[in-house]
Protein backbone atom coordinates (compact mmCIF):
# COMPACT_ATOMS: atom_id res chain seq x y z
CA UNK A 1 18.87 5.58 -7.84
CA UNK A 2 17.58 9.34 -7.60
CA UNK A 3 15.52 10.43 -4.61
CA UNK A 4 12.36 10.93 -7.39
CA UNK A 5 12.38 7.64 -7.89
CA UNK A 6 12.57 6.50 -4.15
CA UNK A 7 10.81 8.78 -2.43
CA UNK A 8 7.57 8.82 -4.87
CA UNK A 9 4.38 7.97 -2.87
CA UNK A 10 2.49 7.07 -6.48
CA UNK A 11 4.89 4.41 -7.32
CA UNK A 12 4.39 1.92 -3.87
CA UNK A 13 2.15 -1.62 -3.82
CA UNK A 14 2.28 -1.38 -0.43
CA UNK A 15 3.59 1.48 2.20
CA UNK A 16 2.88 1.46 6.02
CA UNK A 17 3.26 4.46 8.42
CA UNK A 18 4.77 2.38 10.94
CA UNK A 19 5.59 -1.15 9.68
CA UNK A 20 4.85 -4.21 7.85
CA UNK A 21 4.85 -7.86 9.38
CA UNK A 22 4.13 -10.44 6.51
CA UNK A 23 4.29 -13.74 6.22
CA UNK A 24 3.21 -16.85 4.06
CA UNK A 25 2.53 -14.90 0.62
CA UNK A 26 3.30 -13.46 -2.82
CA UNK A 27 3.32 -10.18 -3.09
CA UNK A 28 4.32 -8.09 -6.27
CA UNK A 29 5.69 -4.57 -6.62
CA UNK A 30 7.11 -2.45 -4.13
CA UNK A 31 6.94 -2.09 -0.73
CA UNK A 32 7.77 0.90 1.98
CA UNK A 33 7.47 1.41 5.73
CA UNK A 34 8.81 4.60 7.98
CA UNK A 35 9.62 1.42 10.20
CA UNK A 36 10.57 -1.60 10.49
CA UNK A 37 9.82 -4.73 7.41
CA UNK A 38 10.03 -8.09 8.72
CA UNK A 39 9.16 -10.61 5.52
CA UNK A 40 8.73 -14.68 6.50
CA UNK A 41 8.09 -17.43 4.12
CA UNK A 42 6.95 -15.30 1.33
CA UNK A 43 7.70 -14.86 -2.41
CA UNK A 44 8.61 -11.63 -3.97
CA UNK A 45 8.21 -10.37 -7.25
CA UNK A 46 7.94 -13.14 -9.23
CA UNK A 47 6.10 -11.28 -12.04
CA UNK A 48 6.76 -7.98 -11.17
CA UNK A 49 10.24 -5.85 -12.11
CA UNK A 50 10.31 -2.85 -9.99
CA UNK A 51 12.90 -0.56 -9.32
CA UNK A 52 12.78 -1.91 -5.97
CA UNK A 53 11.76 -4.08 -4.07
CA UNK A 54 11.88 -2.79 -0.20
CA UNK A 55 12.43 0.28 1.25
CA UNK A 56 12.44 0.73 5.24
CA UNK A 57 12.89 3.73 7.68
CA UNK A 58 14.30 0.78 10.01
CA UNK A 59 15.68 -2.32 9.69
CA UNK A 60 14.96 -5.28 7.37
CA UNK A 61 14.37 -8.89 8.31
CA UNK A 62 13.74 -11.38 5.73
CA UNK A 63 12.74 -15.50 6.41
CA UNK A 64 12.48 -17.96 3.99
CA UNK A 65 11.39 -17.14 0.88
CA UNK A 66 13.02 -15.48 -2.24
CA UNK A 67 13.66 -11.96 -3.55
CA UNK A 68 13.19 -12.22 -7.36
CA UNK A 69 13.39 -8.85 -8.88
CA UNK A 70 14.36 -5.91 -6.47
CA UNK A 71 17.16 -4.14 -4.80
CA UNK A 72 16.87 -3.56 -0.58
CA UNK A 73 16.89 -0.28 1.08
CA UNK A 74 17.89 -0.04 4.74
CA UNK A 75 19.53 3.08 7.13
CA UNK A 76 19.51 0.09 9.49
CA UNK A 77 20.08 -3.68 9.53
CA UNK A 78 19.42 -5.87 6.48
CA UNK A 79 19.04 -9.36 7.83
CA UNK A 80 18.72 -12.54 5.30
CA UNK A 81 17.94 -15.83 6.55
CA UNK A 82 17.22 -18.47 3.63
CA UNK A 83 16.53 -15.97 1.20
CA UNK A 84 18.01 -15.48 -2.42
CA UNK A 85 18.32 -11.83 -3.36
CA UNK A 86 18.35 -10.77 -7.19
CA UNK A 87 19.14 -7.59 -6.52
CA UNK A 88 21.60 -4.91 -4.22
CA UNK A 89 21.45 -4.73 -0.43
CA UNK A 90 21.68 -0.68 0.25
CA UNK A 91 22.77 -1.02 4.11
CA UNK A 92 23.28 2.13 6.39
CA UNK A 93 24.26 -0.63 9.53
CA UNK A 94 24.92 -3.90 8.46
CA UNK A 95 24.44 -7.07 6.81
CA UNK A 96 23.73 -9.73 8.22
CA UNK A 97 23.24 -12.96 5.83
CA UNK A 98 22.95 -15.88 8.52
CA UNK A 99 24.60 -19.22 7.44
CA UNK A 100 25.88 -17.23 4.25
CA UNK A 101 22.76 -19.66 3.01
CA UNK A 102 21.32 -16.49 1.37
CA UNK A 103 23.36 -15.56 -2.74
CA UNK A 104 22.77 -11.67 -3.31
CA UNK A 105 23.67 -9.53 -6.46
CA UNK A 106 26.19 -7.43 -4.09
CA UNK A 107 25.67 -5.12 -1.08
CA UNK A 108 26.44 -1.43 -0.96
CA UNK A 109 26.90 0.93 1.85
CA UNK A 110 23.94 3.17 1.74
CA UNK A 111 24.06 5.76 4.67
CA UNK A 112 27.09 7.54 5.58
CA UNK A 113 27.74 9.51 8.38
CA UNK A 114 27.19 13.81 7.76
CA UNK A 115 25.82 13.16 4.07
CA UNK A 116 22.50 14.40 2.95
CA UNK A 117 21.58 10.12 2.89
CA UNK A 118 21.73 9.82 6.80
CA UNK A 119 19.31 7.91 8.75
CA UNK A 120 17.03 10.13 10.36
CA UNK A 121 16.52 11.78 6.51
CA UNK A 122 15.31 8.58 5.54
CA UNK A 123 12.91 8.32 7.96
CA UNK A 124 11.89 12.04 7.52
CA UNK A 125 11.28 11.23 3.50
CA UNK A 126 9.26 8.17 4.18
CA UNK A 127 7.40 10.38 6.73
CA UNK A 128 6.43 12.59 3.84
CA UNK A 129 4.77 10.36 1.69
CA UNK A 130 2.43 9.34 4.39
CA UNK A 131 2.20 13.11 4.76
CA UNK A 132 0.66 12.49 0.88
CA UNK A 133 -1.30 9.98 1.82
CA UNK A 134 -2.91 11.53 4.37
CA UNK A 135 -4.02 14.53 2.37
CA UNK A 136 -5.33 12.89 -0.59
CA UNK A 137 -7.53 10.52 2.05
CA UNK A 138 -8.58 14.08 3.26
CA UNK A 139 -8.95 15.18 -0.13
CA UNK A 140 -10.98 12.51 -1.17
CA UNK A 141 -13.63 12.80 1.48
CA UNK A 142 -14.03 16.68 1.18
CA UNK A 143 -14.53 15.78 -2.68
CA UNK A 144 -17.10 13.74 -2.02
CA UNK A 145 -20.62 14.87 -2.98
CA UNK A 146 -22.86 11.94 -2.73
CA UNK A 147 -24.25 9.44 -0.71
CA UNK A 148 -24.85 5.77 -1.62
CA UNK A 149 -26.88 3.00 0.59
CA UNK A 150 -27.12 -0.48 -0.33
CA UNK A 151 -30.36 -2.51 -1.20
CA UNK A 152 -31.13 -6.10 -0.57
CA UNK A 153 -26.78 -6.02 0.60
CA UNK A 154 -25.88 -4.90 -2.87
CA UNK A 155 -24.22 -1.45 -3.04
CA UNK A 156 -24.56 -0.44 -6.86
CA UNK A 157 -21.29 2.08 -8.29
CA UNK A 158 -21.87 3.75 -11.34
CA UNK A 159 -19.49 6.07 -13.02
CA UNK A 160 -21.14 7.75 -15.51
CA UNK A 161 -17.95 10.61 -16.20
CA UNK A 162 -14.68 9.88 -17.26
CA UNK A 163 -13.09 11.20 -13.41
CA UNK A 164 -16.12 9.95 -11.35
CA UNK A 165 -17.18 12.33 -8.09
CA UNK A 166 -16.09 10.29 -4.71
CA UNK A 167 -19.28 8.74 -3.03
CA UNK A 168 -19.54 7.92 0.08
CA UNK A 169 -20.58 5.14 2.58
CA UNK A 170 -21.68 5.08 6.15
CA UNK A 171 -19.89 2.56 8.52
CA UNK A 172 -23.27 0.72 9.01
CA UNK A 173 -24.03 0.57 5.45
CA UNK A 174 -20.86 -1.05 4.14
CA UNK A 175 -21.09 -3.41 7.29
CA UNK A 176 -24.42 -4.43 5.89
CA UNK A 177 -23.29 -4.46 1.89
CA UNK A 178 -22.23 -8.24 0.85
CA UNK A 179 -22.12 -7.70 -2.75
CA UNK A 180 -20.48 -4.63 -4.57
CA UNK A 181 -21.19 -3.53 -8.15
CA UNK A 182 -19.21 -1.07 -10.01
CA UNK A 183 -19.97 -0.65 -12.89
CA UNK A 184 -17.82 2.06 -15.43
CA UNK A 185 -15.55 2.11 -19.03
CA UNK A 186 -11.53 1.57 -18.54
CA UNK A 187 -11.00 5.32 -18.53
CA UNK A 188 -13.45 5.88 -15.69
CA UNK A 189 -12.41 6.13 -11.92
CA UNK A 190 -14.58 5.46 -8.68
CA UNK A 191 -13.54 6.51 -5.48
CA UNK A 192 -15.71 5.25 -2.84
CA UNK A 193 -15.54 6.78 0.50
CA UNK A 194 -16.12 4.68 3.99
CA UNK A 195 -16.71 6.31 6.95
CA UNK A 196 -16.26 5.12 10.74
CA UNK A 197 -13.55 4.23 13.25
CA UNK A 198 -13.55 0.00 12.86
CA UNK A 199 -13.74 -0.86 9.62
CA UNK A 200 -14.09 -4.36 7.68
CA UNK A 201 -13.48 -5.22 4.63
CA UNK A 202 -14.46 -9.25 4.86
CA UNK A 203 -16.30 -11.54 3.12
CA UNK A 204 -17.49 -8.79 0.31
CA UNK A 205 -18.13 -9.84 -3.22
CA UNK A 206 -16.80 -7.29 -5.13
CA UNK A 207 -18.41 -7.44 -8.81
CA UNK A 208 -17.39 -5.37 -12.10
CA UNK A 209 -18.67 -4.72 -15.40
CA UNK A 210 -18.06 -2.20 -18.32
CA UNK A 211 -14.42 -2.72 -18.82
CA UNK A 212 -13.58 -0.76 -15.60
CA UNK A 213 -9.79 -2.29 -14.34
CA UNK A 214 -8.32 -1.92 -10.13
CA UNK A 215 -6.12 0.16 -11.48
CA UNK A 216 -8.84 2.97 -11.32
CA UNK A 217 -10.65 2.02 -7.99
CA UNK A 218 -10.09 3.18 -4.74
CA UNK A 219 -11.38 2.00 -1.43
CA UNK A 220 -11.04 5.58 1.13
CA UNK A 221 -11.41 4.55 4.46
CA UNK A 222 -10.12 8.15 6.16
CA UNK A 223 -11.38 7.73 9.36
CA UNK A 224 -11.08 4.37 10.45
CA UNK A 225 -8.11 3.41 12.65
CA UNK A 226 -8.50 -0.32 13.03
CA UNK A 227 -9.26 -2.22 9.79
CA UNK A 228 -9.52 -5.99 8.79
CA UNK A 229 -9.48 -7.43 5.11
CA UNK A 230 -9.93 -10.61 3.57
CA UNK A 231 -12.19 -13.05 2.31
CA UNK A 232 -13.49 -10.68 -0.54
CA UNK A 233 -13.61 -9.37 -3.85
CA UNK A 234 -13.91 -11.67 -7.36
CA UNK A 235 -12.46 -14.98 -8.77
CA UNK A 236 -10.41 -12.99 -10.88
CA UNK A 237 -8.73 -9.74 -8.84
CA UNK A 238 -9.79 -10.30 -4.93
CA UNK A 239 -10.54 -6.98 -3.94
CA UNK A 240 -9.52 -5.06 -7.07
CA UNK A 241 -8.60 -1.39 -6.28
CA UNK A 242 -6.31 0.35 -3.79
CA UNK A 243 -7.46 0.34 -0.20
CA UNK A 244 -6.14 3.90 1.37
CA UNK A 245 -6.33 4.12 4.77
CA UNK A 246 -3.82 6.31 6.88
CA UNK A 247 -4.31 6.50 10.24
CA UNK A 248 -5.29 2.34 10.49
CA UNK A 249 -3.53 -0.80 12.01
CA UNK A 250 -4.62 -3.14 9.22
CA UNK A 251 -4.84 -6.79 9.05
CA UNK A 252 -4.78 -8.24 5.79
CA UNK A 253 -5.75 -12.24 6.09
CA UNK A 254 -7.05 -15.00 3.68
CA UNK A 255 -7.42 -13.06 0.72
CA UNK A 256 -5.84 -11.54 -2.61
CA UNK A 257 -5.92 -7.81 -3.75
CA UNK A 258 -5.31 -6.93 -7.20
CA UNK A 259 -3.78 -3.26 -6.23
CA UNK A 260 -2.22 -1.13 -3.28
CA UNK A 261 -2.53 -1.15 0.29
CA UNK A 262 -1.62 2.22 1.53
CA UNK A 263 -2.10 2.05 5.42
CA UNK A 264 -1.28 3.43 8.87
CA UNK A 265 0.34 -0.04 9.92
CA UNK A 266 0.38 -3.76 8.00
CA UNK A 267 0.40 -7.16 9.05
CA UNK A 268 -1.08 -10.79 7.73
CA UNK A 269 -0.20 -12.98 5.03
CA UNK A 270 -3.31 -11.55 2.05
CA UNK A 271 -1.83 -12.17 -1.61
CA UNK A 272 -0.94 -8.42 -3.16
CA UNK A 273 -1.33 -8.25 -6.86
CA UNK A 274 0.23 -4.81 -7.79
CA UNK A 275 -2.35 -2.52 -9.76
CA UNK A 276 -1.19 0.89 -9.00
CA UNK A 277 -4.47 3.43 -8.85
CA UNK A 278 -4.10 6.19 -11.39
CA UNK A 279 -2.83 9.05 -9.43
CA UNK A 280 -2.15 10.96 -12.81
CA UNK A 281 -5.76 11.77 -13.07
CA UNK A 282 -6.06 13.58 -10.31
CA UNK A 283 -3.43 16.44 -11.54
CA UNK A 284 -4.46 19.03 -8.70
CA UNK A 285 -3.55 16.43 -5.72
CA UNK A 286 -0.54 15.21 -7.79
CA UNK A 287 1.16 18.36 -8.37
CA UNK A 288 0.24 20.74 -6.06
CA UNK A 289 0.03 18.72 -2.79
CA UNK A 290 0.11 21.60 0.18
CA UNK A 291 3.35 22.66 1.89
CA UNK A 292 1.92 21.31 4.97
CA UNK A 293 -0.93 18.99 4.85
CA UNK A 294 -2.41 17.58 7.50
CA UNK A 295 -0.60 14.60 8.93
CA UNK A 296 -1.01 12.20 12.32
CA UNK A 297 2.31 10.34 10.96
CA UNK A 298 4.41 11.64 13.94
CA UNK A 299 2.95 9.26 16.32
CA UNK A 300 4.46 6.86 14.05
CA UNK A 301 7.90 8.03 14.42
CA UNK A 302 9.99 6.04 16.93
């Protein structure tokens, strides 16, 4: 597999600046971390048919549960215990398949010593997609251009342009908000903004009408380091949309989203649907991402 194809930040369900810790769930799509991925009792990709499944900066643990669709990317150690693998273990380390208990595809040696695929390279590439990340949270904030307040704990969305102009949303208003309307056509994208250091994203009833899909929502939270989700969103998608939030330690609990959680660090055991939020419309932040944007992601790097 090229570099392009693991290294691009559009393409991930889920990627964490430092690492994920996930238990008890299905999740669907792919998954990276510039650390560690530890994965207990879980299902993985049972609809979904990525190009892969995991990709870590670190080492790989995985508990009891199953690997359906996917190949593994490690510089470190891949560890199986009571999990089925339909797919190739890329190892820089080891393997370590306890009991033998775990059938794989095969296993190929991924890192090798003074090649351009050593392990601190890895690390560095995964560092730059945060760097992505990162900017477009930045980006989307500076885009913004208008305030929105709830009323009665509804916050009303309406995107009356095909590439809707970000809005934004105090801390203390969102805190307040129980029920959220967006309301826009299939080829219309909202970005909604969130300001404020401790976020929450819990027990939020997330309502949409006019043919609008997750795939073109996105939940900015670019200041907020410590961020809990769950409990919200529809009968039909949880919390549809991409949550983007950089610099955060997120905790994902008791809940389903139906799209990508793109995060400073991940644990919990929250359901991920993958809708992937359509980066392609946003050509200038696609394309011609800056040679240096602005990144915290070193604090990250251990």
């Amino acid at each position: 597999m090229s570099n392009a194809d693991l290294y691009n930040p559009t393409q991930f369900t889920v990627f964490s600046g430092n690492k994920i810790i996930y238990r008890w769930s299905d999740f669907e799509g792919q998954a990276g971390a510039v650390s560690d991925i530890h994965f207990a009792d879980f299902h993985l990709n049972y609809e979904a048919h990525p190009k892969f499944a995991l990709i870590s900066g670190g080492d790989i643990k995985l508990t009891g549960g199953q690997v359906a669709s996917g190949d593994l990317y490690s510089p470190g150690v891949i560890t199986l215990d009571r999990v089925p693998v339909n797919g190739y273990l890329h190892y820089g380390q080891e393997v370590k398949n306890i009991n033998d208990s775990s059938p794989i595809r095969g296993k190929k040696p991924w890192i090798q010593n003074n090649t351009s695929q050593d392990a601190r390279l890895v690390k560095a590439r995964l560092l730059k997609i945060m760097d992505f990340f990162n900017y477009a949270s930045q980006y989307f904030k500076d885009l913004a251009q208008q305030r929105v307040r709830p009323s009665d704990g509804i916050l009303s969305i309406s995107s009356q342009s095909r590439i809707n102009s970000p809005v934004t949303v105090t801390e203390e208003d969102f805190r307040k908000t129980s029920v959220i309307r967006i309301d826009g056509s299939s080829l219309q994208l909202v970005v909604i903004n969130i300001l404020g250091g401790i976020g929450e994203f819990f027990g939020k009833d997330v309502q949409l009408s006019g043919g609008i899909t997750p795939n073109n929502i996105l939940f900015n939270f670019s200041q907020t380091h410590t961020l809990k989700v769950g409990r919200s969103g529809s009968q039909e998608f949880g919390i549809p949309g991409t949550i983007l939030a950089p610099h955060a330690q997120v905790e994902f609990t008791d809940g389903r989203i139906s799209g990508a959680l793109l995060v400073g660090d991940l644990c919990g055991d929250g359901q991920v649907n993958g809708y992937l939020f359509n980066w392609s419309n946003f050509k200038d932040l696609v394309q011609n991402p800056p040679q240096e944007p602005p990144c915290n992601c070193s604090k990250w790097d251990s």
